[in-house]
C-alpha atoms as a PDB file:
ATOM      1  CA  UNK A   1     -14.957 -64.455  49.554  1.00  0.00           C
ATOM      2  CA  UNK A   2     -17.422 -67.327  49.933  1.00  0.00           C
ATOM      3  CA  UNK A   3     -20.037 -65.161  52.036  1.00  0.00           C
ATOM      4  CA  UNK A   4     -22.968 -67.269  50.605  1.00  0.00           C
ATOM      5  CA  UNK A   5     -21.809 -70.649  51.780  1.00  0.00           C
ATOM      6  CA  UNK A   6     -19.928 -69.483  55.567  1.00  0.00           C
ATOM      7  CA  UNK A   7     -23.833 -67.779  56.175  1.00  0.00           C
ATOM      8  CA  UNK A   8     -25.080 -70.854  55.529  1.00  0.00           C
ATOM      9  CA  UNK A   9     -22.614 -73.051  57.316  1.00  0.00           C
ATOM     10  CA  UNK A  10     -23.117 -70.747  60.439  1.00  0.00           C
ATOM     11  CA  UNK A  11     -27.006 -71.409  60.313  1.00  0.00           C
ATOM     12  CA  UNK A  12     -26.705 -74.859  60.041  1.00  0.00           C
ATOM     13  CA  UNK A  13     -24.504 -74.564  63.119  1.00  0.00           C
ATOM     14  CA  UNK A  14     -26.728 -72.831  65.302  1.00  0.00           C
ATOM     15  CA  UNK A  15     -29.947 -75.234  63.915  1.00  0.00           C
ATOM     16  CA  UNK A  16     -27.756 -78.235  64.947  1.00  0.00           C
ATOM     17  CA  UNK A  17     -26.946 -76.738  68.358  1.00  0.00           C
ATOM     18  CA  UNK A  18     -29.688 -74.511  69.560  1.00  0.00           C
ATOM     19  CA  UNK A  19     -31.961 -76.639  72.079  1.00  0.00           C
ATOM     20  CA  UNK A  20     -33.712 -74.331  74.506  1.00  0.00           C
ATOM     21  CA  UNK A  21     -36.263 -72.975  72.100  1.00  0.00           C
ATOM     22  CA  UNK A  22     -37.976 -74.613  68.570  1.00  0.00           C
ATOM     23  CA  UNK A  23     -36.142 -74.659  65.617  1.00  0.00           C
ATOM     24  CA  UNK A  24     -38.963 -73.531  64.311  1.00  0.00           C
ATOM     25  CA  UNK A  25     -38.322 -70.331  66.360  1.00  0.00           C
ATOM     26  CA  UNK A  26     -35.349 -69.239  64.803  1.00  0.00           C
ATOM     27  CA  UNK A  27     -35.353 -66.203  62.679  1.00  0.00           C
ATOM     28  CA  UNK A  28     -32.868 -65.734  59.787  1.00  0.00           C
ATOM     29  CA  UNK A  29     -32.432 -62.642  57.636  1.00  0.00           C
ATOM     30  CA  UNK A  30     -34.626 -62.660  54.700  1.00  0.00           C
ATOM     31  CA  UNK A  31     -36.845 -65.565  56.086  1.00  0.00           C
ATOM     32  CA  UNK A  32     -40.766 -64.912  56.644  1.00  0.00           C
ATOM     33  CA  UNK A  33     -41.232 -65.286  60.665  1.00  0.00           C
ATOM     34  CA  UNK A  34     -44.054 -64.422  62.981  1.00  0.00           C
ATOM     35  CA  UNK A  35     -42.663 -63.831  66.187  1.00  0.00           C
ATOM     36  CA  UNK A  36     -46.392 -63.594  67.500  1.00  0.00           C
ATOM     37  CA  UNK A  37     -46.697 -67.510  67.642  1.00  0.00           C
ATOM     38  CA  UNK A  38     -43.833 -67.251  70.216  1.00  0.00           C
ATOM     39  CA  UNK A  39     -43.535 -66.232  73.598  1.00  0.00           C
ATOM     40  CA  UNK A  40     -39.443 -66.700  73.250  1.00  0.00           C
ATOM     41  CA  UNK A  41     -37.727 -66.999  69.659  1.00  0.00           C
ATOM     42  CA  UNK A  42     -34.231 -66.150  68.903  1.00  0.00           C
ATOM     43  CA  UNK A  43     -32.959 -64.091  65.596  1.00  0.00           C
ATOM     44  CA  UNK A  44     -29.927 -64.875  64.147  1.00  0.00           C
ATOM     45  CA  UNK A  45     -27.818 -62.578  62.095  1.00  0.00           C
ATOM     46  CA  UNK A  46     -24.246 -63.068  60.093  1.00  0.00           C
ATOM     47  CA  UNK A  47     -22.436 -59.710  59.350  1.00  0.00           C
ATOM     48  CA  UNK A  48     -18.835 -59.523  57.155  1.00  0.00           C
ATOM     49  CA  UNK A  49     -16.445 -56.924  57.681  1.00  0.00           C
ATOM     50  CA  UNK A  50     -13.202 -56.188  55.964  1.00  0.00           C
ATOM     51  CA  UNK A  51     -11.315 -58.939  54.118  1.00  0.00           C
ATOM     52  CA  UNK A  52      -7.346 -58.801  55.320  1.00  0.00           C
ATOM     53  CA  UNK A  53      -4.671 -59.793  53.237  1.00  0.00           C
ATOM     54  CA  UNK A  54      -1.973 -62.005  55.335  1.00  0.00           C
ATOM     55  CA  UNK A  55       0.820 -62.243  53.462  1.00  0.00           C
ATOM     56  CA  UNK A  56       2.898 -60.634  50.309  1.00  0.00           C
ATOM     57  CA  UNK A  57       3.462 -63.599  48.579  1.00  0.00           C
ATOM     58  CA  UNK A  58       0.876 -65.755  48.323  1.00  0.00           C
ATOM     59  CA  UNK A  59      -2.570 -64.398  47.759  1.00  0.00           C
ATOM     60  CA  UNK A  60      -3.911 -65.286  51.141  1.00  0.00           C
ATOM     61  CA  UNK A  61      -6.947 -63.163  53.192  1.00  0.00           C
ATOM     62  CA  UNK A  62      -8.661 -63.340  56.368  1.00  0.00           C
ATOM     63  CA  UNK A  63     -12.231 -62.911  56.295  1.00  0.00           C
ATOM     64  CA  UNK A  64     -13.877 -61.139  59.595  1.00  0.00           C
ATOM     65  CA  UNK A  65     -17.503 -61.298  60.524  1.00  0.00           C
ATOM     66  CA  UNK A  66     -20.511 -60.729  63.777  1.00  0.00           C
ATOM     67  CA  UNK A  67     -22.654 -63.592  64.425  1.00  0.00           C
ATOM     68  CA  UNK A  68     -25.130 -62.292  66.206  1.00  0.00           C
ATOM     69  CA  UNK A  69     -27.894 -64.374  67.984  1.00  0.00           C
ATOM     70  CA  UNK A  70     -30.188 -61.985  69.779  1.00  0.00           C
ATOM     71  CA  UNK A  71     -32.425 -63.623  72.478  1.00  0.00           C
ATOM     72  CA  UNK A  72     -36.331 -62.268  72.654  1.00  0.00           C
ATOM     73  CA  UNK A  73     -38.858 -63.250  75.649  1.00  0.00           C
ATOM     74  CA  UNK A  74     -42.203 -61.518  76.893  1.00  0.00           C
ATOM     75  CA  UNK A  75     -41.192 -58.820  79.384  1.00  0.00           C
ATOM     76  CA  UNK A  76     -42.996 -60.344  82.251  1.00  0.00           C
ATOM     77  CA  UNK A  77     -41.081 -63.437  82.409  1.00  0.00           C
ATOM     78  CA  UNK A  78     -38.399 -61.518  84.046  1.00  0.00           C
ATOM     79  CA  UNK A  79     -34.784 -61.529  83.223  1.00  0.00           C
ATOM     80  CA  UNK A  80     -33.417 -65.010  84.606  1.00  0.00           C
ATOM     81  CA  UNK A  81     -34.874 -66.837  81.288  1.00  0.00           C
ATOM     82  CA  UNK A  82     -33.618 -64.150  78.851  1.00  0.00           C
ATOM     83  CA  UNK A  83     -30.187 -64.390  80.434  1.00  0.00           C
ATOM     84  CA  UNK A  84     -30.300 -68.437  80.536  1.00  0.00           C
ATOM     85  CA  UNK A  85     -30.712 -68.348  76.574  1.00  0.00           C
ATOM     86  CA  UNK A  86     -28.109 -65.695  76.153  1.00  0.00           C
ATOM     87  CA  UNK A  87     -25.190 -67.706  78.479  1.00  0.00           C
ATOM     88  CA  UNK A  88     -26.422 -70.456  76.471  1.00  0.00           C
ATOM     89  CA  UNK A  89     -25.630 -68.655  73.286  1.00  0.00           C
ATOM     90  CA  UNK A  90     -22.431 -67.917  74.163  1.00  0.00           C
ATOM     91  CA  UNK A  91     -21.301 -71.220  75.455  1.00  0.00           C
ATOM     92  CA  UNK A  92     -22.681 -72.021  71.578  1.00  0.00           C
ATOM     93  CA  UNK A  93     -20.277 -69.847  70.086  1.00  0.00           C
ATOM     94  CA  UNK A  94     -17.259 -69.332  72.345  1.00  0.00           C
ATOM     95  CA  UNK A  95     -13.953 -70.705  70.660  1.00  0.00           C
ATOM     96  CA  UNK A  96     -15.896 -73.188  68.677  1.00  0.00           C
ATOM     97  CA  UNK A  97     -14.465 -74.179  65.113  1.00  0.00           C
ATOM     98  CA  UNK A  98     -17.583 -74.154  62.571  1.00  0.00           C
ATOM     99  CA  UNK A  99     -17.154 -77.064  59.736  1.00  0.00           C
ATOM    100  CA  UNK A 100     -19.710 -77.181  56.541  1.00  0.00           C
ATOM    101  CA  UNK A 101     -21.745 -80.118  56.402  1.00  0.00           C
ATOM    102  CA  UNK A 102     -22.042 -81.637  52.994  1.00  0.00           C
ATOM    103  CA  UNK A 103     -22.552 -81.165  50.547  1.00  0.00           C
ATOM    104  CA  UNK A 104     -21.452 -77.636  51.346  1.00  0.00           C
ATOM    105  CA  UNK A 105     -18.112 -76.669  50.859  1.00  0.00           C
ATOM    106  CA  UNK A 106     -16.953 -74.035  52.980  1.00  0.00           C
ATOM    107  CA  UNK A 107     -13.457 -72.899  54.604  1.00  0.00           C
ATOM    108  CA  UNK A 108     -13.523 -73.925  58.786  1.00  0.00           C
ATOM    109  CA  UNK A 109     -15.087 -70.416  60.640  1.00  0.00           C
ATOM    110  CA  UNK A 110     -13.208 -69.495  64.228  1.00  0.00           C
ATOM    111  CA  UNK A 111     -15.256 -68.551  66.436  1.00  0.00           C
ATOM    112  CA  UNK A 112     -13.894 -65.841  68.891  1.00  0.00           C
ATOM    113  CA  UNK A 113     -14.923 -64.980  72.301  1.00  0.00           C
ATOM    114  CA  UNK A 114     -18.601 -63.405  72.427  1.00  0.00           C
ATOM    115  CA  UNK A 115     -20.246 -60.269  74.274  1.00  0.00           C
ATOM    116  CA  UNK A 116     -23.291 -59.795  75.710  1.00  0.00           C
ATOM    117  CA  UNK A 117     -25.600 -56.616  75.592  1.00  0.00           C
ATOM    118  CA  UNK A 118     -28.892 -56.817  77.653  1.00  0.00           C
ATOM    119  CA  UNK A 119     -31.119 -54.597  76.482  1.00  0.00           C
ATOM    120  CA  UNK A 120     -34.997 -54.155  79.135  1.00  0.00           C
ATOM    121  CA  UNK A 121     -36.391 -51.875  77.078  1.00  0.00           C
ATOM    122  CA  UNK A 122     -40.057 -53.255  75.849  1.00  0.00           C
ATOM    123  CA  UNK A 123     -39.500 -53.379  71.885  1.00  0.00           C
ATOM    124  CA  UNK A 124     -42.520 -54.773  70.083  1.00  0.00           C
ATOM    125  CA  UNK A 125     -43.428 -56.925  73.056  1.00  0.00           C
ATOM    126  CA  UNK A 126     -40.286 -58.410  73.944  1.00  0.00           C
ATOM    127  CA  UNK A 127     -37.243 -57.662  75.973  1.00  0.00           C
ATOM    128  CA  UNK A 128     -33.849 -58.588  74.564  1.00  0.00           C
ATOM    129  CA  UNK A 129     -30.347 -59.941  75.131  1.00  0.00           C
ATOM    130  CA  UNK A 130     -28.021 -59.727  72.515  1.00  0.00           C
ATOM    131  CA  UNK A 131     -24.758 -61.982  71.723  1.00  0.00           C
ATOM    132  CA  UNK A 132     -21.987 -60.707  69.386  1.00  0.00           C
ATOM    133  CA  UNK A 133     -19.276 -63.580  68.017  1.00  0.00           C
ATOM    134  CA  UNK A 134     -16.729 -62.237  66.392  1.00  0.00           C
ATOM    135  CA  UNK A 135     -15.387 -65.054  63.567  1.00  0.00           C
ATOM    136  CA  UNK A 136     -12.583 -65.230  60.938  1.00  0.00           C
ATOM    137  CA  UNK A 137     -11.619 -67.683  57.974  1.00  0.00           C
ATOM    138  CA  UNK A 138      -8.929 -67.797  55.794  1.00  0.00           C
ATOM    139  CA  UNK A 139      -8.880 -68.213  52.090  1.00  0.00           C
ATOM    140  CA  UNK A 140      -6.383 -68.728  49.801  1.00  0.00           C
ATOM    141  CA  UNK A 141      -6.417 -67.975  45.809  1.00  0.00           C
END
């Protein structure tokens, strides 16, 4: 269901888009990080859910997923910055239309509308604001 190459074509989005913190402080599943050389970073997440078929006839499905871009600062900067990088996560995300760059091949990800948990509990240092994108692409066999 292409998993492998819509991850990666959703990281490259968010490396080509994200401008209020590094690139190099972007953490991506399976990729060593130290959040201690940061006083901000974001973490960004892709999960799949269940595959839908859309028609009887043809052997068409629609793939759902989460992005998930989850916004850390130090809890003493207060909560205006973590909430500035969390609107600007979801003006990111909201209704965009995610195409591969190539030489990736990849089907074109919709991006739906996203929500917002704040979270001011001190985890590990940092406070948190989480945004949720819900996506969909369609494949056809």
């Amino acid at each position: 269901m292409k998993y492998d190459v819509v991850k990666q074509s959703l990281e490259e989005f968010v490396i080509a888009n994200w401008a209020l913190t590094p690139t190099n402080s972007i953490q991506f599943d399976n990729v060593a990080f130290n959040s201690d050389l940061f006083s901000e970073y974001v973490q960004f997440t892709v999960r799949f859910g269940d595959a839908l078929k859309r028609s009887l006839s043809a052997k068409c499905y629609r793939q759902l997923g989460l992005a998930i871009l989850t916004v850390k600062t130090k809890p003493n900067q207060g909560s205006d910055r973590k909430l500035k990088l969390a609107r600007a996560a979801s003006e990111m995300f909201l209704n965009a239309k995610v195409l591969a760059a190539p030489p990736l091949i990849a089907p074109v990800v919709n991006m739906r509308e996203p929500d917002l948990f704040d979270d001011t509990k001190d985890r590990d240092g940092f406070v948190m604001a989480q945004v949720s994108c819900p996506f969909y692409y369609d494949l056809e066999y």
